[in-house]
PDB file of N, CA and C in Angstrom:
ATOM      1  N   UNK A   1      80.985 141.334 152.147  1.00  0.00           N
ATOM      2  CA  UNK A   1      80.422 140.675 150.986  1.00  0.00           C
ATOM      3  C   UNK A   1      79.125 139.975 151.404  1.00  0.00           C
ATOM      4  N   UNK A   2      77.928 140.534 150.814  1.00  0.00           N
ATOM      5  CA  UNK A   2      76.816 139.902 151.384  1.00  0.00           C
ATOM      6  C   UNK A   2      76.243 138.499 150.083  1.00  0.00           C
ATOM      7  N   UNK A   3      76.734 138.433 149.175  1.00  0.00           N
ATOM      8  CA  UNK A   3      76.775 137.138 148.462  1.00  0.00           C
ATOM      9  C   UNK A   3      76.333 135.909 149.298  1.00  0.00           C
ATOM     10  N   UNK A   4      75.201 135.729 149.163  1.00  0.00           N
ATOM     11  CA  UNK A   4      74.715 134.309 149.258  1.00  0.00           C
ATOM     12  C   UNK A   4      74.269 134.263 150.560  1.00  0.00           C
ATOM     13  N   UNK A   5      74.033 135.293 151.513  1.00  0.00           N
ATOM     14  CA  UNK A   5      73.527 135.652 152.808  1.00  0.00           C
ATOM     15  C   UNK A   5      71.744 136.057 152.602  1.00  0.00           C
ATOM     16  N   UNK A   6      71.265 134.888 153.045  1.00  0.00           N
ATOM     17  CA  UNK A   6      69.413 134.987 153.332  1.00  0.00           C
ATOM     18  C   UNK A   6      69.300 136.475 153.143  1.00  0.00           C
ATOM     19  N   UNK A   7      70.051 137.126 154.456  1.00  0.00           N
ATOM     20  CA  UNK A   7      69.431 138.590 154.555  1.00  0.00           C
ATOM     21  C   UNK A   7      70.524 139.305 155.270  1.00  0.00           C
ATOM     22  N   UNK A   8      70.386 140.557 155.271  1.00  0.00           N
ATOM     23  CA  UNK A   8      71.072 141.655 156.139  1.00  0.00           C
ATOM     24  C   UNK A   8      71.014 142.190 156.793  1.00  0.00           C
ATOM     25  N   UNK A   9      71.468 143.377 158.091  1.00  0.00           N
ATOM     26  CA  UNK A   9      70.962 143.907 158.611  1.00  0.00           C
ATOM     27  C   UNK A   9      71.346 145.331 157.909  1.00  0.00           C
ATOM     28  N   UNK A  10      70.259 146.025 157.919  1.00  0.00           N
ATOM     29  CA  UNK A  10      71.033 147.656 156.757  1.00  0.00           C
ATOM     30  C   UNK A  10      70.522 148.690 157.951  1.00  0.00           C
ATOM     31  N   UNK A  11      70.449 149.746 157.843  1.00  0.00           N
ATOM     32  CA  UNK A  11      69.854 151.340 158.534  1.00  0.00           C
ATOM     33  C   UNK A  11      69.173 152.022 157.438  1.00  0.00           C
ATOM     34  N   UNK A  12      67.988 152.012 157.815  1.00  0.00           N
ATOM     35  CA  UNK A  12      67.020 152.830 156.836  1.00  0.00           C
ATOM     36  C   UNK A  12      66.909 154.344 157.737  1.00  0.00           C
ATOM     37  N   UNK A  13      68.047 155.554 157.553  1.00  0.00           N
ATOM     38  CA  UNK A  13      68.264 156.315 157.772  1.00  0.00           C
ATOM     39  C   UNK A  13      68.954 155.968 159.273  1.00  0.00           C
ATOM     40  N   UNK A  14      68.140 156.332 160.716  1.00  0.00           N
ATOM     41  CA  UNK A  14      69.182 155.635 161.957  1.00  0.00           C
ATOM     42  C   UNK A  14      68.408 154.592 162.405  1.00  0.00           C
ATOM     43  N   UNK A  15      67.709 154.028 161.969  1.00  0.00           N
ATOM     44  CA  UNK A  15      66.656 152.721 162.533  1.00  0.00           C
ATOM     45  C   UNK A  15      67.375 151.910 161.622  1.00  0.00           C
ATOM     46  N   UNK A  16      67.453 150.395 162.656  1.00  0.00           N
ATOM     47  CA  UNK A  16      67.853 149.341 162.237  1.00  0.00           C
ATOM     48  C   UNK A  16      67.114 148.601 161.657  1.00  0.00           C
ATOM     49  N   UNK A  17      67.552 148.162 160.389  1.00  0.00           N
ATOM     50  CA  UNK A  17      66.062 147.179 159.516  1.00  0.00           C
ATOM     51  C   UNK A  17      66.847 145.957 158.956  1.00  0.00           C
ATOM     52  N   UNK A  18      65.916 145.138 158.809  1.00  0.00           N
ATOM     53  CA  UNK A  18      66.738 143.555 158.032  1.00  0.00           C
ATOM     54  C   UNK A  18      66.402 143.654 156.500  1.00  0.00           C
ATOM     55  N   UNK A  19      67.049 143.511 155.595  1.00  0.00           N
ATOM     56  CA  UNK A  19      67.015 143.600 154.085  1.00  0.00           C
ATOM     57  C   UNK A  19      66.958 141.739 153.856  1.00  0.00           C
ATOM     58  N   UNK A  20      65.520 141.502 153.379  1.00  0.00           N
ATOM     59  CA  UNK A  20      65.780 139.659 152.795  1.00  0.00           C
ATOM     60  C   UNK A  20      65.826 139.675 151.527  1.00  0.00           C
ATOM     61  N   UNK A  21      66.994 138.712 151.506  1.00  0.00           N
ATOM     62  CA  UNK A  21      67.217 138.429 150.111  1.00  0.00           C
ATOM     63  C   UNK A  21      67.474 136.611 149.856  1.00  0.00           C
ATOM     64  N   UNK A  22      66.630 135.817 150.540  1.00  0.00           N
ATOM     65  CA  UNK A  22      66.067 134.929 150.690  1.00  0.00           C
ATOM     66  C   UNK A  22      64.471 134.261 149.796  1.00  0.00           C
ATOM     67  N   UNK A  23      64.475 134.295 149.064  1.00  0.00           N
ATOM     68  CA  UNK A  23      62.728 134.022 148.507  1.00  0.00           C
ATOM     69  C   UNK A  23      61.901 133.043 149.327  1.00  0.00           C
ATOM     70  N   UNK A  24      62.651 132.321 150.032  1.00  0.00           N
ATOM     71  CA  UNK A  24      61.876 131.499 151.064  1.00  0.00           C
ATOM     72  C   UNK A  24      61.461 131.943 152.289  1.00  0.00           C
ATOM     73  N   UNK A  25      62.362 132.805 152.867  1.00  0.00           N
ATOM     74  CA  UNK A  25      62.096 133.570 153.749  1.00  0.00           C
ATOM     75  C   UNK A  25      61.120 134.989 153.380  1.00  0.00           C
ATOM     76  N   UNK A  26      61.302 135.114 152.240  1.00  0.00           N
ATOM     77  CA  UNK A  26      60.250 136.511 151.917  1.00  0.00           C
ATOM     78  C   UNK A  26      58.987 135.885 152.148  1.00  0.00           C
ATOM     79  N   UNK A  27      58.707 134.961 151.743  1.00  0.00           N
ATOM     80  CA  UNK A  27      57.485 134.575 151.522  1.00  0.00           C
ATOM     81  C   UNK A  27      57.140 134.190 152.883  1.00  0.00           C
ATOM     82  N   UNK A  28      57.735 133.693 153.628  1.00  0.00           N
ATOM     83  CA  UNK A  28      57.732 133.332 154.968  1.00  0.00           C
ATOM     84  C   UNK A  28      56.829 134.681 155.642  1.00  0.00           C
ATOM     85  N   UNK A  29      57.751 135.857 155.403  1.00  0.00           N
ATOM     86  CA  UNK A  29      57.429 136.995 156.096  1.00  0.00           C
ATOM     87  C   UNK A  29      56.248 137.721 155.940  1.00  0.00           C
ATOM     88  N   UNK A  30      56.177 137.332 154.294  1.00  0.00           N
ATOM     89  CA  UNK A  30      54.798 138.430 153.325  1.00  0.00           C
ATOM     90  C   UNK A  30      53.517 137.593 153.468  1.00  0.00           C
ATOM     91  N   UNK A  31      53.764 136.004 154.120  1.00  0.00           N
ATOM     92  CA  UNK A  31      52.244 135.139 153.901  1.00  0.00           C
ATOM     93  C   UNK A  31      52.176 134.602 154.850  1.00  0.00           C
ATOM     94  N   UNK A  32      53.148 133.556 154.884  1.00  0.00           N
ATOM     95  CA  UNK A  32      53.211 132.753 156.010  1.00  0.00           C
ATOM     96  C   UNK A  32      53.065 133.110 157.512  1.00  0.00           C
ATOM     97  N   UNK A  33      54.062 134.442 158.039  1.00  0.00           N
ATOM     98  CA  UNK A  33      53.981 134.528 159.354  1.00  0.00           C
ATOM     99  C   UNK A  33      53.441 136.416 159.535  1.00  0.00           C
ATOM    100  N   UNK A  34      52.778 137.034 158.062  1.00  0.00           N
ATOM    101  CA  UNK A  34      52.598 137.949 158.021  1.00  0.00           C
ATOM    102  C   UNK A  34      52.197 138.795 159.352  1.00  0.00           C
ATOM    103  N   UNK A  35      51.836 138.051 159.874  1.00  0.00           N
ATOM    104  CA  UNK A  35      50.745 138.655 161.424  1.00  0.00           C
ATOM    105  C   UNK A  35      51.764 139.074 162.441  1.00  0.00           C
ATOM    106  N   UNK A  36      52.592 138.975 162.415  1.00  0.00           N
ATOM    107  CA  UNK A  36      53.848 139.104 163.702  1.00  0.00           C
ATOM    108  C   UNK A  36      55.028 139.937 162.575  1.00  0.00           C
ATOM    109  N   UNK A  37      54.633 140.517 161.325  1.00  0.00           N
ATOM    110  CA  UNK A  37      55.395 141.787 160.821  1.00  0.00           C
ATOM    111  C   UNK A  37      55.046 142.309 160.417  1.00  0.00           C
ATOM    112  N   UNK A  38      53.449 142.790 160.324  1.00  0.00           N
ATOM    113  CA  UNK A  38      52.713 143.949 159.848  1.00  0.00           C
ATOM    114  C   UNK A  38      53.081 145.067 160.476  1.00  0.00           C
ATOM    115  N   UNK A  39      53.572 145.114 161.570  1.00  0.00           N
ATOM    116  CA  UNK A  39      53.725 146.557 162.409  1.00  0.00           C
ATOM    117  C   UNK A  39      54.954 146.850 162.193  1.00  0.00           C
ATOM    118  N   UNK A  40      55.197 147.731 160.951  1.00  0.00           N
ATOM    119  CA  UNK A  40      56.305 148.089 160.474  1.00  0.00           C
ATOM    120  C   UNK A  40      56.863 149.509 160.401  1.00  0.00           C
ATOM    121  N   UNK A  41      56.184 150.052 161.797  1.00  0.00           N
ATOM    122  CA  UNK A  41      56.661 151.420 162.105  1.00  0.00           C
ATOM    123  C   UNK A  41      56.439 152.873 161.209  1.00  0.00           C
ATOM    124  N   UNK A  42      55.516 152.060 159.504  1.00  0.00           N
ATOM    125  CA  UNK A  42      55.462 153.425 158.804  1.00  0.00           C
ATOM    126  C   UNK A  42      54.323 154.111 158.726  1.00  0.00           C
ATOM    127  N   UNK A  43      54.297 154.922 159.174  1.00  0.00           N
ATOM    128  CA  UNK A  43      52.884 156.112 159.515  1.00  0.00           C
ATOM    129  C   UNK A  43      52.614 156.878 158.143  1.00  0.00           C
ATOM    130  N   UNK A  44      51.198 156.269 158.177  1.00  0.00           N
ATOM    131  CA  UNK A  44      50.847 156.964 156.826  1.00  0.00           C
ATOM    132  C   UNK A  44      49.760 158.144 157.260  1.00  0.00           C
ATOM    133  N   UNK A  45      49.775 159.173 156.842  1.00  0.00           N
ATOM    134  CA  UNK A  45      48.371 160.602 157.351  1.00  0.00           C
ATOM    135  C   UNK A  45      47.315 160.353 156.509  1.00  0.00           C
ATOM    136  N   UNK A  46      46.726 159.684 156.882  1.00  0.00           N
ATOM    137  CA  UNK A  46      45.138 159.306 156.672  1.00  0.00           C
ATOM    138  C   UNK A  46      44.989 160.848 155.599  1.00  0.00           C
ATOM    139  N   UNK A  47      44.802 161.878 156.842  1.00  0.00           N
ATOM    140  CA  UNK A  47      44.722 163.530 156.215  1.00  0.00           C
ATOM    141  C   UNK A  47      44.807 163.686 154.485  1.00  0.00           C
ATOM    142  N   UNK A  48      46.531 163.318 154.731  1.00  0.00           N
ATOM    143  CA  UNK A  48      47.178 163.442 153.511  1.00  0.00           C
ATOM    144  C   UNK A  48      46.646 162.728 152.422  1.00  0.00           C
ATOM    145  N   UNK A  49      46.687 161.122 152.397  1.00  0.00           N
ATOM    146  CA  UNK A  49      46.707 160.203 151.732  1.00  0.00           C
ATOM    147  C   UNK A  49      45.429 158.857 152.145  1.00  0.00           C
ATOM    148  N   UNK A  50      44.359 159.524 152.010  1.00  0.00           N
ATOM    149  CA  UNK A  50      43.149 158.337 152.548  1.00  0.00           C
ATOM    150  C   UNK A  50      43.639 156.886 152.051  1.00  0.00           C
ATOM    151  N   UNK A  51      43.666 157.161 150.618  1.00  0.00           N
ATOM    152  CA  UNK A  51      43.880 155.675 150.366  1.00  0.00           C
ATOM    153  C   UNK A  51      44.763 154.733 150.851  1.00  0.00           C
ATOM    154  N   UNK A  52      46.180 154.981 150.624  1.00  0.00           N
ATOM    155  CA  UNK A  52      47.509 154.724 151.007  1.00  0.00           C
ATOM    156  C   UNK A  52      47.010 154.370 152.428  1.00  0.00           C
ATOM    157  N   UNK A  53      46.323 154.943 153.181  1.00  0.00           N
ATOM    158  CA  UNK A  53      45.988 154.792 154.864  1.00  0.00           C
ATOM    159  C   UNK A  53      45.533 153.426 154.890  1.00  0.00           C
ATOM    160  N   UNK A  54      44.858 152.942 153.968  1.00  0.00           N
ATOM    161  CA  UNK A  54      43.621 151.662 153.788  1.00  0.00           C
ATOM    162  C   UNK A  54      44.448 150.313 153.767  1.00  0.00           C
ATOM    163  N   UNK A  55      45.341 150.835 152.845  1.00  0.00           N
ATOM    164  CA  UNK A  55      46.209 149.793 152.831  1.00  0.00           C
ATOM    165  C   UNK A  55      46.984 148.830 153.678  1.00  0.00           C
ATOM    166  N   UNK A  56      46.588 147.580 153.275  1.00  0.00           N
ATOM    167  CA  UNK A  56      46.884 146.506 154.553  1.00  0.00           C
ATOM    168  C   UNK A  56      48.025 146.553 154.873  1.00  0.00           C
ATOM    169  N   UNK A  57      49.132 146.940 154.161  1.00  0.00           N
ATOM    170  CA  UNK A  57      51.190 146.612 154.289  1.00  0.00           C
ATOM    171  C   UNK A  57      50.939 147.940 155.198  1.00  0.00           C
ATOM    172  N   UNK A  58      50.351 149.159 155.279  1.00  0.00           N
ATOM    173  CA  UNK A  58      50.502 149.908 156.295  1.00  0.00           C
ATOM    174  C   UNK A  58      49.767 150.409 157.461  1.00  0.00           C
ATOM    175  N   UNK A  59      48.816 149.318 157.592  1.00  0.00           N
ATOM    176  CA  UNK A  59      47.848 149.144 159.161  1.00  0.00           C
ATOM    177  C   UNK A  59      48.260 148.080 160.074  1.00  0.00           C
ATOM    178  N   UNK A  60      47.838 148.408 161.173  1.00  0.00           N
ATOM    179  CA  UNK A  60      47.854 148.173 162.212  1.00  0.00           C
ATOM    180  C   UNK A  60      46.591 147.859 163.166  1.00  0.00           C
ATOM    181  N   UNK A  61      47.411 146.704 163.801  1.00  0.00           N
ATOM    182  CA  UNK A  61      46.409 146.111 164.910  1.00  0.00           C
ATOM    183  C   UNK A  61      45.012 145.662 164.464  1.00  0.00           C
ATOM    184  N   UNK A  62      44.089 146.278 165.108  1.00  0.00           N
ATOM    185  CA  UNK A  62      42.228 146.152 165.023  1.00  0.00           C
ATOM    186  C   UNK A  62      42.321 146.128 163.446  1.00  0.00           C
ATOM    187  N   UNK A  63      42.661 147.406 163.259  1.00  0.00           N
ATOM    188  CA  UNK A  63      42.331 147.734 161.505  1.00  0.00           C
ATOM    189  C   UNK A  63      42.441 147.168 160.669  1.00  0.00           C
ATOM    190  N   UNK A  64      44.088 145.994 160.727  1.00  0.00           N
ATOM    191  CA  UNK A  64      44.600 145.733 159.515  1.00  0.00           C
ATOM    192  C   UNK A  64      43.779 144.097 159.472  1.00  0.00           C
ATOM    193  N   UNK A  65      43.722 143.531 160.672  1.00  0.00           N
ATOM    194  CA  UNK A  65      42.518 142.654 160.722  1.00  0.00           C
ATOM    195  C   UNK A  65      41.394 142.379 160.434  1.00  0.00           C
ATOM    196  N   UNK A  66      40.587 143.457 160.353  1.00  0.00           N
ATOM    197  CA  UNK A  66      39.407 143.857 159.612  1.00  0.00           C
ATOM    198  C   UNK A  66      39.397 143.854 158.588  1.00  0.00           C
ATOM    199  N   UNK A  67      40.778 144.816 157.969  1.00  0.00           N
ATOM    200  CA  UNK A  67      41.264 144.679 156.412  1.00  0.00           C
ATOM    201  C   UNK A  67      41.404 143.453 155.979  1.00  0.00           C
ATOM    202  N   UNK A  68      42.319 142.770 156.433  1.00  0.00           N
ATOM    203  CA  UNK A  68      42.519 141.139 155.874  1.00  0.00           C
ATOM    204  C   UNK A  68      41.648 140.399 155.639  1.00  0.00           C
ATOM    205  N   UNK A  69      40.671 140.434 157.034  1.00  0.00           N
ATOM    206  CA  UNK A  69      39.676 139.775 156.878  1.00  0.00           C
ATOM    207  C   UNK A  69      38.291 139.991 155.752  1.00  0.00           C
ATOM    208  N   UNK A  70      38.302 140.581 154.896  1.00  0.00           N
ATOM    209  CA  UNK A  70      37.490 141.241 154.215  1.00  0.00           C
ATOM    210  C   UNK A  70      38.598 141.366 152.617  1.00  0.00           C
ATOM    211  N   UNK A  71      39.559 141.271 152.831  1.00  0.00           N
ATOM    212  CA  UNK A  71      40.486 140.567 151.362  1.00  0.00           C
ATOM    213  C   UNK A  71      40.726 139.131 151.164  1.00  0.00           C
ATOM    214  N   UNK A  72      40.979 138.494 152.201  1.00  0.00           N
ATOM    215  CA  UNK A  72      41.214 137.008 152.589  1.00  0.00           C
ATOM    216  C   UNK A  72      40.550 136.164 151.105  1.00  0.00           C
ATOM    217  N   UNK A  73      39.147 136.514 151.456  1.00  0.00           N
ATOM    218  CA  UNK A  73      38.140 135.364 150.261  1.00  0.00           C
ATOM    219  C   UNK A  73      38.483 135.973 148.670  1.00  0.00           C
ATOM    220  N   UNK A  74      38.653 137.002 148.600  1.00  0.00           N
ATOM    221  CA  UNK A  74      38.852 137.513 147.112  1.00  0.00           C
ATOM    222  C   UNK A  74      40.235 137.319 146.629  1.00  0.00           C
ATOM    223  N   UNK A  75      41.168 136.968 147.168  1.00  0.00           N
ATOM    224  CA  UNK A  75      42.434 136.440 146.905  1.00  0.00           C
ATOM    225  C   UNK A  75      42.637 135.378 147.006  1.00  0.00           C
ATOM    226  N   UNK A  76      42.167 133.887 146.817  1.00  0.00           N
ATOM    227  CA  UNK A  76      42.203 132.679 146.770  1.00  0.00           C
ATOM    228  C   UNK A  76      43.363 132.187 145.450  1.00  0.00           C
ATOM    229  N   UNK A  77      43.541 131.546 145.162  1.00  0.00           N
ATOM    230  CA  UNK A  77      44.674 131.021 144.363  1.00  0.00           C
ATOM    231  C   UNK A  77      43.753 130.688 143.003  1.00  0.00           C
ATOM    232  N   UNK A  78      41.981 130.045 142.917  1.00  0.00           N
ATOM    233  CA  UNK A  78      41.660 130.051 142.111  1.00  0.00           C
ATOM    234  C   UNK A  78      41.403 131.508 141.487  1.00  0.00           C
ATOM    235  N   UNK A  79      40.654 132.291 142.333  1.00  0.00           N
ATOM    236  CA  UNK A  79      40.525 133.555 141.664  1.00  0.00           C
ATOM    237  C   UNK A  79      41.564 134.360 141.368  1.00  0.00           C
ATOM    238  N   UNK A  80      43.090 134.411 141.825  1.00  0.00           N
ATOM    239  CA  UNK A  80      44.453 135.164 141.374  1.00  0.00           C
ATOM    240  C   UNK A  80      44.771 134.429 140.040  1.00  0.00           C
ATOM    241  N   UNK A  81      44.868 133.084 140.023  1.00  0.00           N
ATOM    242  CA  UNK A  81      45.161 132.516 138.399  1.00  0.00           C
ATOM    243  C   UNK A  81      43.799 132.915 137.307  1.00  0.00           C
ATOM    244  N   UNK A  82      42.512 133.024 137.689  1.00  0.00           N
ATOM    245  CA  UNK A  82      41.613 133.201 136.981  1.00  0.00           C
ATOM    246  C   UNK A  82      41.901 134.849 136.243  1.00  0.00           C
ATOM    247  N   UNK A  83      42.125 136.233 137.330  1.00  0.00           N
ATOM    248  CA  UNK A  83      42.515 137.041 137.088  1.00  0.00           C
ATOM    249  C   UNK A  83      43.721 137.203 135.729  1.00  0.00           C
ATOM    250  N   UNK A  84      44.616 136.394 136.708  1.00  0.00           N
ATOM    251  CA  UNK A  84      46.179 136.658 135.669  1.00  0.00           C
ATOM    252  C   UNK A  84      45.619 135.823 134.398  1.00  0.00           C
ATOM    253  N   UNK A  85      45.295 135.079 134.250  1.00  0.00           N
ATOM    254  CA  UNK A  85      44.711 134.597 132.457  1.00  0.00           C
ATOM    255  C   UNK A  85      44.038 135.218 131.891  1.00  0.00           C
ATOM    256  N   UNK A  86      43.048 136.191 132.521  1.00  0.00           N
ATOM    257  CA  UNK A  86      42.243 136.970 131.615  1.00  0.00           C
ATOM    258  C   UNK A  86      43.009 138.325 131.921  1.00  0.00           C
ATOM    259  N   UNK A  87      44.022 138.682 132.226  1.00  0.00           N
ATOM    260  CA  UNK A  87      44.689 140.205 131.562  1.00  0.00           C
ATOM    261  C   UNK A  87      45.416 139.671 130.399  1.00  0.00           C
TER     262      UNK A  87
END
């Protein structure tokens, strides 16, 4: 019974993965300590899928740094509420 447990440990096919079901801890993971769980083992083929490649949730190292660093200022809290009021 996983009721009322932060998180889990599940198998995403035979690799071991943690499932959070925590909102304090998500956020922990997705903002707060993002830098020490970006490397999340999923390989995207540039080849295949340029865009999808670009994407910060699936780079790595040098790259995804560069990436961040170059989203960082356009995601501020004034400009995300400014956004969400005018859709």
């Amino acid at each position: 019974n996983a009721q009322g447990l932060p998180y889990l440990g599940i198998f995403n096919m035979r690799q071991p993965a943690l499932l959070l079901r925590d909102t304090d801890l998500i956020r922990k993971v997705l903002v707060t300590e993002f830098n020490k769980f970006h490397d999340n083992g999923i390989e995207i083929n540039e080849e295949a899928d340029p865009i999808l490649a670009k994407n910060p949730f699936f780079l790595k190292g040098d790259r995804w740094k560069i990436v961040r660093a170059q989203l960082t200022p356009l995601l501020t809290n004034a400009k995300v509420s400014f956004l969400c009021k005018s859709a």
